[in-house]
Protein backbone atom coordinates (compact mmCIF):
# COMPACT_ATOMS: atom_id res chain seq x y z
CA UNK A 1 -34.01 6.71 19.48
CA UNK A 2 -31.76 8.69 21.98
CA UNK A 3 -30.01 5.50 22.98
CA UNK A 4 -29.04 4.42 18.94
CA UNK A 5 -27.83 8.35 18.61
CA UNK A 6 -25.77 8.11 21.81
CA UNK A 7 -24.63 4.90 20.19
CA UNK A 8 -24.02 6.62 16.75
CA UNK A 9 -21.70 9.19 18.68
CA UNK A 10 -20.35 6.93 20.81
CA UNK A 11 -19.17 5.34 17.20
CA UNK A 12 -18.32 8.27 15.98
CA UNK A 13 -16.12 9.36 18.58
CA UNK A 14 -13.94 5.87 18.37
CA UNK A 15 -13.64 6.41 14.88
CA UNK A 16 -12.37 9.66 15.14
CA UNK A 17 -9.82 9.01 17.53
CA UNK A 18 -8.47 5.88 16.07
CA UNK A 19 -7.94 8.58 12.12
CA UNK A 20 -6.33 11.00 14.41
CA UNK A 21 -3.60 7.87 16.12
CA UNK A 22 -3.32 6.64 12.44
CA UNK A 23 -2.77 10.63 10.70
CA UNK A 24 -0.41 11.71 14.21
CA UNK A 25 1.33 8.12 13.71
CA UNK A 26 1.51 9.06 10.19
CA UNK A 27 3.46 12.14 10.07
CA UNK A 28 5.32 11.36 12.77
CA UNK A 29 6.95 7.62 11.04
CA UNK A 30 7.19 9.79 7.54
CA UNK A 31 8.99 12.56 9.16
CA UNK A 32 11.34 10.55 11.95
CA UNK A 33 11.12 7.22 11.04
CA UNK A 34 9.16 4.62 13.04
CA UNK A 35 12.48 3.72 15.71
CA UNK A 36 12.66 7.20 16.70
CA UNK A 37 9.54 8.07 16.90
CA UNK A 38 7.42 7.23 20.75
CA UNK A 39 3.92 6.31 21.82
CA UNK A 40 3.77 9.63 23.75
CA UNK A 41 4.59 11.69 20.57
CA UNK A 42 1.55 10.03 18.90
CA UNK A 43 -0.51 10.20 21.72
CA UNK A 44 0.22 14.22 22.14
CA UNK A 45 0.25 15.03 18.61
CA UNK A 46 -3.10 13.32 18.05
CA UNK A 47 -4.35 14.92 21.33
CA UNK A 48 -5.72 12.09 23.15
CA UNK A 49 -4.48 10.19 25.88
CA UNK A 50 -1.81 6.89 25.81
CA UNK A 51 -5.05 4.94 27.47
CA UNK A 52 -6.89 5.51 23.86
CA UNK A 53 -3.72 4.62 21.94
CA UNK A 54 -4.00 0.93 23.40
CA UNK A 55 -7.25 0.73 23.57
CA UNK A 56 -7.33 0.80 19.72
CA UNK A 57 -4.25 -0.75 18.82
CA UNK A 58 -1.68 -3.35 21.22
CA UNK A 59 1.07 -1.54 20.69
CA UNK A 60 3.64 1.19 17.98
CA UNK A 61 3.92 -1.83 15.56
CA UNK A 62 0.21 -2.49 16.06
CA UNK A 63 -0.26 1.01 14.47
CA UNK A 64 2.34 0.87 11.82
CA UNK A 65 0.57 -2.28 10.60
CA UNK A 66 -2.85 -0.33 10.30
CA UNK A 67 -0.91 2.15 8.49
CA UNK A 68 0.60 -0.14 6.13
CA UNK A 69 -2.98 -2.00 5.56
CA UNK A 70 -4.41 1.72 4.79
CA UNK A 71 -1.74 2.70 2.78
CA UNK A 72 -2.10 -0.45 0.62
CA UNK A 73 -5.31 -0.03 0.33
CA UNK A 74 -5.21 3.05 -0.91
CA UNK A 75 -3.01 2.12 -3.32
CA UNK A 76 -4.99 -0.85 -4.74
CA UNK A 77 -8.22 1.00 -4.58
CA UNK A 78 -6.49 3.77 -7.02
CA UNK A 79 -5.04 0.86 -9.27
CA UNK A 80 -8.52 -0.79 -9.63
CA UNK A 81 -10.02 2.62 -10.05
CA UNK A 82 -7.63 3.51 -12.77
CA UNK A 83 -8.04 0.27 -14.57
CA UNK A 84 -11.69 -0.44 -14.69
CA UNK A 85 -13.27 -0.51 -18.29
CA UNK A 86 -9.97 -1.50 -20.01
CA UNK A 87 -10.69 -3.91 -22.55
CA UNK A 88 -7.41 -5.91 -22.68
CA UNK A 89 -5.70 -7.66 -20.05
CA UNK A 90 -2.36 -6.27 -21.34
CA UNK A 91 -3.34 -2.13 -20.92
CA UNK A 92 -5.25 -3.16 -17.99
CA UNK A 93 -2.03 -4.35 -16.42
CA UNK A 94 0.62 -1.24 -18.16
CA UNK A 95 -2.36 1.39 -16.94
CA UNK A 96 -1.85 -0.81 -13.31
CA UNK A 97 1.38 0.23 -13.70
CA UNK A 98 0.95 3.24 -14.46
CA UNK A 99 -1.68 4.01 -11.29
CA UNK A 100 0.90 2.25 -8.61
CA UNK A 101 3.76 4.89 -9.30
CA UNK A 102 1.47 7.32 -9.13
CA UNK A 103 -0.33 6.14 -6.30
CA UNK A 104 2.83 5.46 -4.76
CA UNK A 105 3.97 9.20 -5.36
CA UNK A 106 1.78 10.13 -2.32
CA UNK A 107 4.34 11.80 0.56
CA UNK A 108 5.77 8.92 2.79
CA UNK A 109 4.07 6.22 1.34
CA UNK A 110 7.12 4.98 -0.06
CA UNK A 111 8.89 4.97 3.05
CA UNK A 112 6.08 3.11 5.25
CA UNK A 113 5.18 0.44 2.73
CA UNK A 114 8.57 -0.47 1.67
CA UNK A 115 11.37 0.54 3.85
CA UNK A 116 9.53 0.82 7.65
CA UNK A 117 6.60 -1.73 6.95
CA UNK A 118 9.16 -4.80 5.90
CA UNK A 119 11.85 -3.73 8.42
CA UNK A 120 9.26 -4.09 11.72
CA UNK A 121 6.33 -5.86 11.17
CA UNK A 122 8.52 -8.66 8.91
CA UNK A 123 7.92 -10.24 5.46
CA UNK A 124 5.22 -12.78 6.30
CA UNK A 125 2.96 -9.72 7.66
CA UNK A 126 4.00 -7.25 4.51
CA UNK A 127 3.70 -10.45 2.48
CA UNK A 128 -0.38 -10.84 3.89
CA UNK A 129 -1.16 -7.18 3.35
CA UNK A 130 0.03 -7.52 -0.40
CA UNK A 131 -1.90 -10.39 -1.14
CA UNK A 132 -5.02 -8.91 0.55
CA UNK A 133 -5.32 -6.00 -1.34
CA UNK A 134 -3.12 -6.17 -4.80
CA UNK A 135 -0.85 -8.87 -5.07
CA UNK A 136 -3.85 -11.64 -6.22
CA UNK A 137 -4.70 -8.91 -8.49
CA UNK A 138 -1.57 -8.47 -10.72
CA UNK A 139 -1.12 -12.56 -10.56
CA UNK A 140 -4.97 -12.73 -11.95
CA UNK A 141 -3.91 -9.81 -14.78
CA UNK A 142 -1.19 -11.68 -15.92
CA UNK A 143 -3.12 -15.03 -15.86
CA UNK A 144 -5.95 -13.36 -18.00
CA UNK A 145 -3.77 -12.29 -19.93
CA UNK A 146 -2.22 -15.30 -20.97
CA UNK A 147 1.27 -14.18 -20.30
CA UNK A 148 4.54 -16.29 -21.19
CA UNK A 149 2.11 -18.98 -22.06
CA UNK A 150 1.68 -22.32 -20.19
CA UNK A 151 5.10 -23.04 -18.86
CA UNK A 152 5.96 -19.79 -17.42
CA UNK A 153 5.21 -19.46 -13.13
CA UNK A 154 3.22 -16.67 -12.72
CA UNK A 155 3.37 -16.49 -8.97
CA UNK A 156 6.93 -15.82 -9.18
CA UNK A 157 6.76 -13.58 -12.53
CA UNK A 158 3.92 -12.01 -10.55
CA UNK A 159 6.63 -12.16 -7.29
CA UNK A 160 9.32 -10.30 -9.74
CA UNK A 161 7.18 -7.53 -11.03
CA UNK A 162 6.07 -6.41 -8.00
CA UNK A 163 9.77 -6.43 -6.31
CA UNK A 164 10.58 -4.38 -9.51
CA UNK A 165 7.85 -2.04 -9.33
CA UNK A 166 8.48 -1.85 -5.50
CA UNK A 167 12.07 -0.77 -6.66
CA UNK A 168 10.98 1.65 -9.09
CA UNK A 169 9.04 3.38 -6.70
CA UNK A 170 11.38 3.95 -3.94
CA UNK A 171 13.60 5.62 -6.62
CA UNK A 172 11.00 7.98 -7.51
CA UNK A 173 10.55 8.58 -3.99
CA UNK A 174 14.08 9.81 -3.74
CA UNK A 175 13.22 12.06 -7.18
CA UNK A 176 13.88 9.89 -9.92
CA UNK A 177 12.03 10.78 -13.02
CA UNK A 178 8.90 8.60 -13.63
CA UNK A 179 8.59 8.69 -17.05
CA UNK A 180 11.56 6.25 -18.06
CA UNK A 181 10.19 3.86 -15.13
CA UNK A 182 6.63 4.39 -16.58
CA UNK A 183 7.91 3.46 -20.05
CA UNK A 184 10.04 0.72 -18.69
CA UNK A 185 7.42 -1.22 -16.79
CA UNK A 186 5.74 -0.97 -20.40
CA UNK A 187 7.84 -2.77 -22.18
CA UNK A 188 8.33 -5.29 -19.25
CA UNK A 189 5.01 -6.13 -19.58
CA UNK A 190 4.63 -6.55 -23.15
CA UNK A 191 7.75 -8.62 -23.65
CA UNK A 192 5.86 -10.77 -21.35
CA UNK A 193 3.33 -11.23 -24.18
CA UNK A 194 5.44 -11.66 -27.25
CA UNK A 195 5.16 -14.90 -28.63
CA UNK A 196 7.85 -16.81 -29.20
């Protein structure tokens, strides 16, 4: 029993220094950006020592790519969140939408998903992280929603939307008003569905 406790702690303990890398790595890439920022400023900020920073991660871009997987999680778990129970494919995808500027409005996320995130760890990685946690899903919206009918690529409508989106949200992270991006995603989307 002792020995699955010490185990449990042991756990424990890695767990909680990895959060405390990720949240000192965090504010220190938001605030400084990721070039100016060193492994000994994370390592004293998150008060443990540079042996613990690689033992959980290879190197600074190893831990800016955790951050960008977390961060993009986050942000697909609050688009699924936000959209389960809608009835048609069409709000399902405006209410997505709707959740990723919002989700997006979170301080710095901006900045590490779409301006530090593609600059170091490339488009290949960024272009991974999307599809593992919300690019498949606003390609599988659109398909179930039957948009542009048979002839139109969805991929690369899929491709567009999010570069637009991805757009819209860097403005608002500079303090653009959300509403008119809000209500021009809308009618994005639904000109997608008009039949012609």
């Amino acid at each position: 029993m002792q020995e699955k406790s010490a185990r449990r702690s042991n756990a424990d303990r890695t767990q909680a220094t990895r959060a405390a890398l990720l949240a000192a790595a965090r504010s220190l890439f938001v605030e400084k950006g990721y070039a100016e920022t060193g492994t000994p400023e994370i390592v004293e900020q998150a008060k443990v020592t540079r042996g613990a920073l690689y033992h959980h991660f290879t190197d600074k871009a190893d831990v800016l790519k955790a951050l960008v997987e977390q961060e993009a999680r986050a942000v697909a778990d609050a688009i699924v969140l936000d959209t389960r129970g809608i009835k048609t494919p069409l709000e399902a995808l405006m209410r997505g939408a709707d959740a990723y500027f919002a989700a997006m409005q979170a301080p710095g996320r901006a900045r590490l998903l779409l301006l530090e995130g593609p600059v170091v760890l490339g488009r290949e990685t960024m272009d991974k992280i999307d599809q593992a946690t919300g690019a498949a899903q606003l390609l599988e919206g659109l398909k179930e929603a039957g948009a542009g009918g048979k002839s139109v690529p969805l991929g690369q409508v899929a491709e567009m939307l999010s570069a637009a989106f991805d757009k819209a949200a860097l403005m608002i992270a500079e303090g653009a008003p959300v509403e008119p991006y809000r209500r021009a995603a809308r009618a994005l989307l639904a000109g997608l569905f008009k039949q012609t």
